[in-house]
Protein backbone atom coordinates (compact mmCIF):
# COMPACT_ATOMS: atom_id res chain seq x y z
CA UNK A 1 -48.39 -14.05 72.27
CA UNK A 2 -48.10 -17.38 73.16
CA UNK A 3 -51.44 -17.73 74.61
CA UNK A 4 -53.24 -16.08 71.58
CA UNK A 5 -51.58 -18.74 69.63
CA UNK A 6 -53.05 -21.80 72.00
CA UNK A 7 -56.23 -19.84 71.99
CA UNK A 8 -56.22 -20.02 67.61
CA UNK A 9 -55.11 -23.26 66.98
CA UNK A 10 -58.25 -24.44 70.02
CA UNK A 11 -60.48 -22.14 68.00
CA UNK A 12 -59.58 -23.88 64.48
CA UNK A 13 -59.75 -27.11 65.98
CA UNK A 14 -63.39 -26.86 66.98
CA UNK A 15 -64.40 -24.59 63.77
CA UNK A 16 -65.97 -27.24 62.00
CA UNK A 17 -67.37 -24.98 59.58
CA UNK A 18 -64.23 -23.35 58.39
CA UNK A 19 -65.49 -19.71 59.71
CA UNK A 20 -61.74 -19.14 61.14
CA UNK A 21 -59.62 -19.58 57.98
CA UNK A 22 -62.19 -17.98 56.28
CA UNK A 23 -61.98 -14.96 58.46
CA UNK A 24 -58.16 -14.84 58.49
CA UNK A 25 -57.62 -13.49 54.99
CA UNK A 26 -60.55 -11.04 55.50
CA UNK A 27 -58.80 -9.89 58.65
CA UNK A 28 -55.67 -9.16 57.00
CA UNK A 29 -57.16 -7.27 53.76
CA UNK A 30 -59.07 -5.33 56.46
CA UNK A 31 -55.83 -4.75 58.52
CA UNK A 32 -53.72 -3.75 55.06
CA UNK A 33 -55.57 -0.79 54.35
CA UNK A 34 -55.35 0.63 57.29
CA UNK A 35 -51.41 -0.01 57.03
CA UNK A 36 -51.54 1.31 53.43
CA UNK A 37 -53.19 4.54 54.13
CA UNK A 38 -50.71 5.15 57.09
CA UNK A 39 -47.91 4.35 54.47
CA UNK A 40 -50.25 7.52 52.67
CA UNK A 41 -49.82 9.66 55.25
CA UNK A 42 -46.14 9.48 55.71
CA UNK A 43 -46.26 6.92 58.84
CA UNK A 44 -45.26 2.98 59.51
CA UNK A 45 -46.96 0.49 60.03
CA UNK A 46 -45.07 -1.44 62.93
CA UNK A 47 -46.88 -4.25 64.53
CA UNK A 48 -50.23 -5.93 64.51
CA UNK A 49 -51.34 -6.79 67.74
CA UNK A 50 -55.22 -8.27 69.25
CA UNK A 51 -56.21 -6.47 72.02
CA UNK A 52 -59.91 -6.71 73.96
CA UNK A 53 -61.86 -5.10 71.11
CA UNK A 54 -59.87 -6.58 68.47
CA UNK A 55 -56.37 -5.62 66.61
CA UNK A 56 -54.48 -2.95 67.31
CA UNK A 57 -52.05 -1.46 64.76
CA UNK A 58 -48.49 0.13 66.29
CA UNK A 59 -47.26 3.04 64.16
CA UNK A 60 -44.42 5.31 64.01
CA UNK A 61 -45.07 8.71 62.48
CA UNK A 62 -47.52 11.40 63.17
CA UNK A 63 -51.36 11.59 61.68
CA UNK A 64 -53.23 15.12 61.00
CA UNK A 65 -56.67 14.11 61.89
CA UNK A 66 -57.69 13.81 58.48
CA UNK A 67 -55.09 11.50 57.81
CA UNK A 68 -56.06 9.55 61.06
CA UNK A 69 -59.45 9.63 59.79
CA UNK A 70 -58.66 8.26 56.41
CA UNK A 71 -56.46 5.43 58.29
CA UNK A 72 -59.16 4.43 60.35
CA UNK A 73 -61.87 4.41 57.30
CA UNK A 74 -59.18 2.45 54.65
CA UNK A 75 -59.99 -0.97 56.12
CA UNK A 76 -63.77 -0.66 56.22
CA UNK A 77 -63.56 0.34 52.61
CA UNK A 78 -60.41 -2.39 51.68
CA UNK A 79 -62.87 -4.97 53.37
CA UNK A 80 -66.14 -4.05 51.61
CA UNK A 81 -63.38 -3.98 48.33
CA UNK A 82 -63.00 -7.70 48.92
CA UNK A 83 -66.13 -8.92 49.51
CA UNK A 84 -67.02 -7.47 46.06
CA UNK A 85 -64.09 -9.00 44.16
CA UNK A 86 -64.13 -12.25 46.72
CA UNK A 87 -68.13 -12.60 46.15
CA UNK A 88 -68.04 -12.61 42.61
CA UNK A 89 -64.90 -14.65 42.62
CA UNK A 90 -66.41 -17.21 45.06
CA UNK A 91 -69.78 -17.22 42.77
CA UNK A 92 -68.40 -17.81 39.57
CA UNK A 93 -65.72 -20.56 40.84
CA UNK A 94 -68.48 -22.29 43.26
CA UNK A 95 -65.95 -21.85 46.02
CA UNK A 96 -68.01 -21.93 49.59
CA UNK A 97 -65.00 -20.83 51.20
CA UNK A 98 -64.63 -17.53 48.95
CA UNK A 99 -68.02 -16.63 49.69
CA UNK A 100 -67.83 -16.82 53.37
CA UNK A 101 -64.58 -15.26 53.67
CA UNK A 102 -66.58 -12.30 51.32
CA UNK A 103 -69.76 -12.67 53.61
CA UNK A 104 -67.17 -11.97 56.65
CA UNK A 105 -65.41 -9.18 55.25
CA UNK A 106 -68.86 -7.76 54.62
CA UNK A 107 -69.78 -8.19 58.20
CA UNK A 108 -66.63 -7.13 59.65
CA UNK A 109 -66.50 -3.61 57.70
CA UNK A 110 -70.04 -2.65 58.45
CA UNK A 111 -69.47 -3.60 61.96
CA UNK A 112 -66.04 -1.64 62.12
CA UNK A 113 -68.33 1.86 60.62
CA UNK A 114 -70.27 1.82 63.55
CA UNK A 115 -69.68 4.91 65.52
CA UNK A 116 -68.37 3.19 68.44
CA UNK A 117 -64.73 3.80 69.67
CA UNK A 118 -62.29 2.17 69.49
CA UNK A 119 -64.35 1.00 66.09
CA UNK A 120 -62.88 2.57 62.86
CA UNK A 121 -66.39 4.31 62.37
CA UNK A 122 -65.70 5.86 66.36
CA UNK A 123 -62.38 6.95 65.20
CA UNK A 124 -63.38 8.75 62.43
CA UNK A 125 -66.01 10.45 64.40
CA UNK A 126 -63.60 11.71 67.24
CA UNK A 127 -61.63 13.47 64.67
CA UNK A 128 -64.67 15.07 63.16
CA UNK A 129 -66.47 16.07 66.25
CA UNK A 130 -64.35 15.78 68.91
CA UNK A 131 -63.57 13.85 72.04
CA UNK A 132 -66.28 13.94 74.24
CA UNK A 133 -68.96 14.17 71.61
CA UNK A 134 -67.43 10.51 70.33
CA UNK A 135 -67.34 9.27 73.70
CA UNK A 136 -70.70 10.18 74.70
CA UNK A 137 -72.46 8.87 71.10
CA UNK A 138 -69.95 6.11 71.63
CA UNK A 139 -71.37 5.00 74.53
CA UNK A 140 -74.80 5.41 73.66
CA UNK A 141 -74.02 3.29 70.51
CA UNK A 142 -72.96 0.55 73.26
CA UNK A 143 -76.12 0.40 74.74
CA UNK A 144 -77.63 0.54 71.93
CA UNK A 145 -76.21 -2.50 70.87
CA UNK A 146 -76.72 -4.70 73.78
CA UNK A 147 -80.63 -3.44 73.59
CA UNK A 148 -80.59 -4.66 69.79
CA UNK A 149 -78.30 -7.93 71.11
CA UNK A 150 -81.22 -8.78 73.78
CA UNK A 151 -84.07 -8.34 71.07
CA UNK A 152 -81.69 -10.31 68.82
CA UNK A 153 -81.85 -13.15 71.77
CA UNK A 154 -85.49 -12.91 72.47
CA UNK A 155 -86.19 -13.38 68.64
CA UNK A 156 -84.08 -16.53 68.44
CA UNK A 157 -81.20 -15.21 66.45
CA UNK A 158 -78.29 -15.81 68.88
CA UNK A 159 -76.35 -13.80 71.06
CA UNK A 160 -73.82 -12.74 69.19
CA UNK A 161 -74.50 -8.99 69.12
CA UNK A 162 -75.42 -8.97 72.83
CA UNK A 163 -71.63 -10.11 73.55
CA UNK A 164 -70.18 -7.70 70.86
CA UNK A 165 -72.03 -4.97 72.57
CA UNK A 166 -71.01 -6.21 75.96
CA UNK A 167 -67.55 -6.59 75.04
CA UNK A 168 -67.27 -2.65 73.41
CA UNK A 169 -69.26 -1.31 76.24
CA UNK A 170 -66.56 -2.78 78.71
CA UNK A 171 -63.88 -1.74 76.85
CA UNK A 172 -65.64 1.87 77.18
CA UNK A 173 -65.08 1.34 80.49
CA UNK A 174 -61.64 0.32 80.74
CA UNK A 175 -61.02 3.07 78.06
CA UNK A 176 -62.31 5.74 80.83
CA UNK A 177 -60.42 4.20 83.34
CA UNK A 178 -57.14 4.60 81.82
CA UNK A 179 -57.87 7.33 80.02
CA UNK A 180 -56.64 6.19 76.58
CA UNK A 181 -59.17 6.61 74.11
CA UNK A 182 -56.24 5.92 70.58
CA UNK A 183 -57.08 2.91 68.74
CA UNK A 184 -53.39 2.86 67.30
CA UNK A 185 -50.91 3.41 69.59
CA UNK A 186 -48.08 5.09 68.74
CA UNK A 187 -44.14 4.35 69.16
């Protein structure tokens, strides 16, 4: 949207340390697999779009949920792909922004496994054990989180997981509300 687009370029114009562009291609290897295992399993990958949690991939087809499983896994494992070939890459050529883009993709796949919905690792987990079972560890994951995020804060380290935590555990909410627990939504 229009909006999202102000809201980037204000982003890169404050990112003096390049964190942005160096996110952006581990973003879109992470968003690939997923697209690429859909292709897999017969569907289409139609649009990309960022919601509250963070993107959302449109598809048209339909997903056993072992192939919705496997969708929702193939960009955790794509992104910890690329911060192995990225991190040597980046070591051997001296290139700073390789290695952060490879630290990122490292950080963004192991976040994505956590057993959170509408996380790839909470996905995975509602197909293997079920709606309300997901929900409820789900939820407890969120809390579990923002507890970690204070001690984080307390420590010195920053706030960061306190606002991821805060930001998932809100989206639980508006999840419940609306009833819509899919990470992809479906044309």
């Amino acid at each position: 949207s229009p909006g999202f687009l102000l809201f980037a370029a204000l982003l890169y114009f404050f990112d003096n340390a390049g964190l942005i562009s160096a996110a952006v291609p581990a973003i879109l290897v992470h968003e690939a697999g997923h697209a690429a295992a859909l292709r897999l399993c017969g569907c289409r990958a139609e649009a990309l779009y960022l919601t509250l949690p963070g993107f959302s991939l449109d598809y048209s087809g339909a997903l056993s949920r072992a192939g919705e499983s496997f969708a929702a896994l193939a960009g955790p494992a794509v992104g910890l792909l690329y911060f192995a070939a990225a991190g040597w890459v980046g070591r051997a050529l001296l290139s700073r922004f390789l290695s952060l883009s490879a630290a990122l993709s490292l950080l963004l796949s192991l976040f994505n496994l956590l057993p959170i919905l509408p996380l790839d690792g909470g996905r995975a987990l509602r197909c293997l054990a079920g709606e309300s079972t997901a929900a409820c560890i789900s939820f407890c994951g969120c809390c579990a989180l923002c507890v970690f995020g204070l001690w984080c804060c307390a420590r010195g380290w920053g706030i960061s997981l306190l606002i991821a935590g805060l930001w998932l555990l809100c989206d639980t909410f508006r999840r419940k509300r609306y009833s819509t627990w899919s990470f992809f939504r479906r044309n």
